[in-house]
Protein backbone atom coordinates (compact mmCIF):
# COMPACT_ATOMS: atom_id res chain seq x y z
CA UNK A 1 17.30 14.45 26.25
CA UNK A 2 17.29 16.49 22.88
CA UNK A 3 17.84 19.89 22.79
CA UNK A 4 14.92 22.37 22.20
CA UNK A 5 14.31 24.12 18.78
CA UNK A 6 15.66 28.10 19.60
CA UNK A 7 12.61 30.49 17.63
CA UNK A 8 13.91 34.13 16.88
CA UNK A 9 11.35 36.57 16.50
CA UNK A 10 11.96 40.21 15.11
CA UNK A 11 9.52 43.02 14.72
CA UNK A 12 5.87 41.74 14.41
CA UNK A 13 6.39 38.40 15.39
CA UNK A 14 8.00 39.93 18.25
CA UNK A 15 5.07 41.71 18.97
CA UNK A 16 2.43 38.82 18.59
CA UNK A 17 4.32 36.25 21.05
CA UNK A 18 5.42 39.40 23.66
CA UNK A 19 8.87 38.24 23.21
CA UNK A 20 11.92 38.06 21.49
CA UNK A 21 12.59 34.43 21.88
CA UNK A 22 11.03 31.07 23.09
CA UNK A 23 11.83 27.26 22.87
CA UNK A 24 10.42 24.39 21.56
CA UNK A 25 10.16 21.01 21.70
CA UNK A 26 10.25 18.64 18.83
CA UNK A 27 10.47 14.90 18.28
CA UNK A 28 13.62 13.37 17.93
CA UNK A 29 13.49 12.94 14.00
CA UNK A 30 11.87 16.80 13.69
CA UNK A 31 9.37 18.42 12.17
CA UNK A 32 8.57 19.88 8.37
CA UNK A 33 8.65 23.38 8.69
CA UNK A 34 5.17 23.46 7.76
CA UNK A 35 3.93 22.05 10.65
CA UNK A 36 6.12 23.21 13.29
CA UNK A 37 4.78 26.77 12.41
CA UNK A 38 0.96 25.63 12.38
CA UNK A 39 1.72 24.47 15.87
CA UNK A 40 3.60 27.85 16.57
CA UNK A 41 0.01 29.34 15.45
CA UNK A 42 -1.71 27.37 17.75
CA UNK A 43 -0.30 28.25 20.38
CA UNK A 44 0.14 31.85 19.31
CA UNK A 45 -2.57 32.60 17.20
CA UNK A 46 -1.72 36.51 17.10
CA UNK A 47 1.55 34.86 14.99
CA UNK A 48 -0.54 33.34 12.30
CA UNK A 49 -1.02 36.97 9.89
CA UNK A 50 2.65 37.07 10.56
CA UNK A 51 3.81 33.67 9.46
CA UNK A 52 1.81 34.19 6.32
CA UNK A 53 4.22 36.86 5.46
CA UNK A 54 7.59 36.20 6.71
CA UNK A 55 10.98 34.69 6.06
CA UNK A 56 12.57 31.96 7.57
CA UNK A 57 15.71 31.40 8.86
CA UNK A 58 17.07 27.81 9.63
CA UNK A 59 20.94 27.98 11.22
CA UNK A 60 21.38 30.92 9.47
CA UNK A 61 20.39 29.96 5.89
CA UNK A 62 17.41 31.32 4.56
CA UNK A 63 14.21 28.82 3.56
CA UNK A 64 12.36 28.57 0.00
CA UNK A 65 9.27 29.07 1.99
CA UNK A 66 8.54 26.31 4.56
CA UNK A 67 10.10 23.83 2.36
CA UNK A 68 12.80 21.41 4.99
CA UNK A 69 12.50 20.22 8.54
CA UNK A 70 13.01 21.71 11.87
CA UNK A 71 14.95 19.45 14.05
CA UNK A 72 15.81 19.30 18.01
CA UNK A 73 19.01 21.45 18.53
CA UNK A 74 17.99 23.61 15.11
CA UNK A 75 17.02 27.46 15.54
CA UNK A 76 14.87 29.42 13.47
CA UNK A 77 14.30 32.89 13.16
CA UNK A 78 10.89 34.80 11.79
CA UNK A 79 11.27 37.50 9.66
CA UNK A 80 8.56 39.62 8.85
CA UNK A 81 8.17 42.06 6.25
CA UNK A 82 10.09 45.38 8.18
CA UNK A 83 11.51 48.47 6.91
CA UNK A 84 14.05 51.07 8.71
CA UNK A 85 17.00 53.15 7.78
């Protein structure tokens, strides 16, 4: 059994999924990035203004974009646009 993919989700994206984290399931060989969000969206469809605006965070490296894969074990945090002091 593979682990599941661990999202992180700060500020909106907290607010559009009513939580601050959930798991996922992905196929053995992963997922682009791409897609794993559009499923995210599917599912969550208050995420999709969000996703349109945020970073990602794979293992604790930042993404160009939605450019890699997302694979079982991995976790990825969503970081919209936020400001505070």
């Amino acid at each position: 059994m593979t682990a599941p993919v661990r999202v992180l989700l700060f500020a909106s994206a907290r607010t559009a999924v009513n939580s601050a984290r959930i798991e996922r399931k992905v196929p053995e060989r992963g997922l682009p990035v791409r897609q794993f969000l559009d499923e995210l969206v599917r599912d969550y469809p208050a995420l999709r203004p969000v996703t349109e605006v945020a970073r990602f965070v794979r293992n604790g490296e930042y993404l160009m974009g939605t450019r890699g894969r997302i694979g079982p074990g991995d976790e990825l945090a969503i970081h919209p646009p936020y400001s505070g002091g």
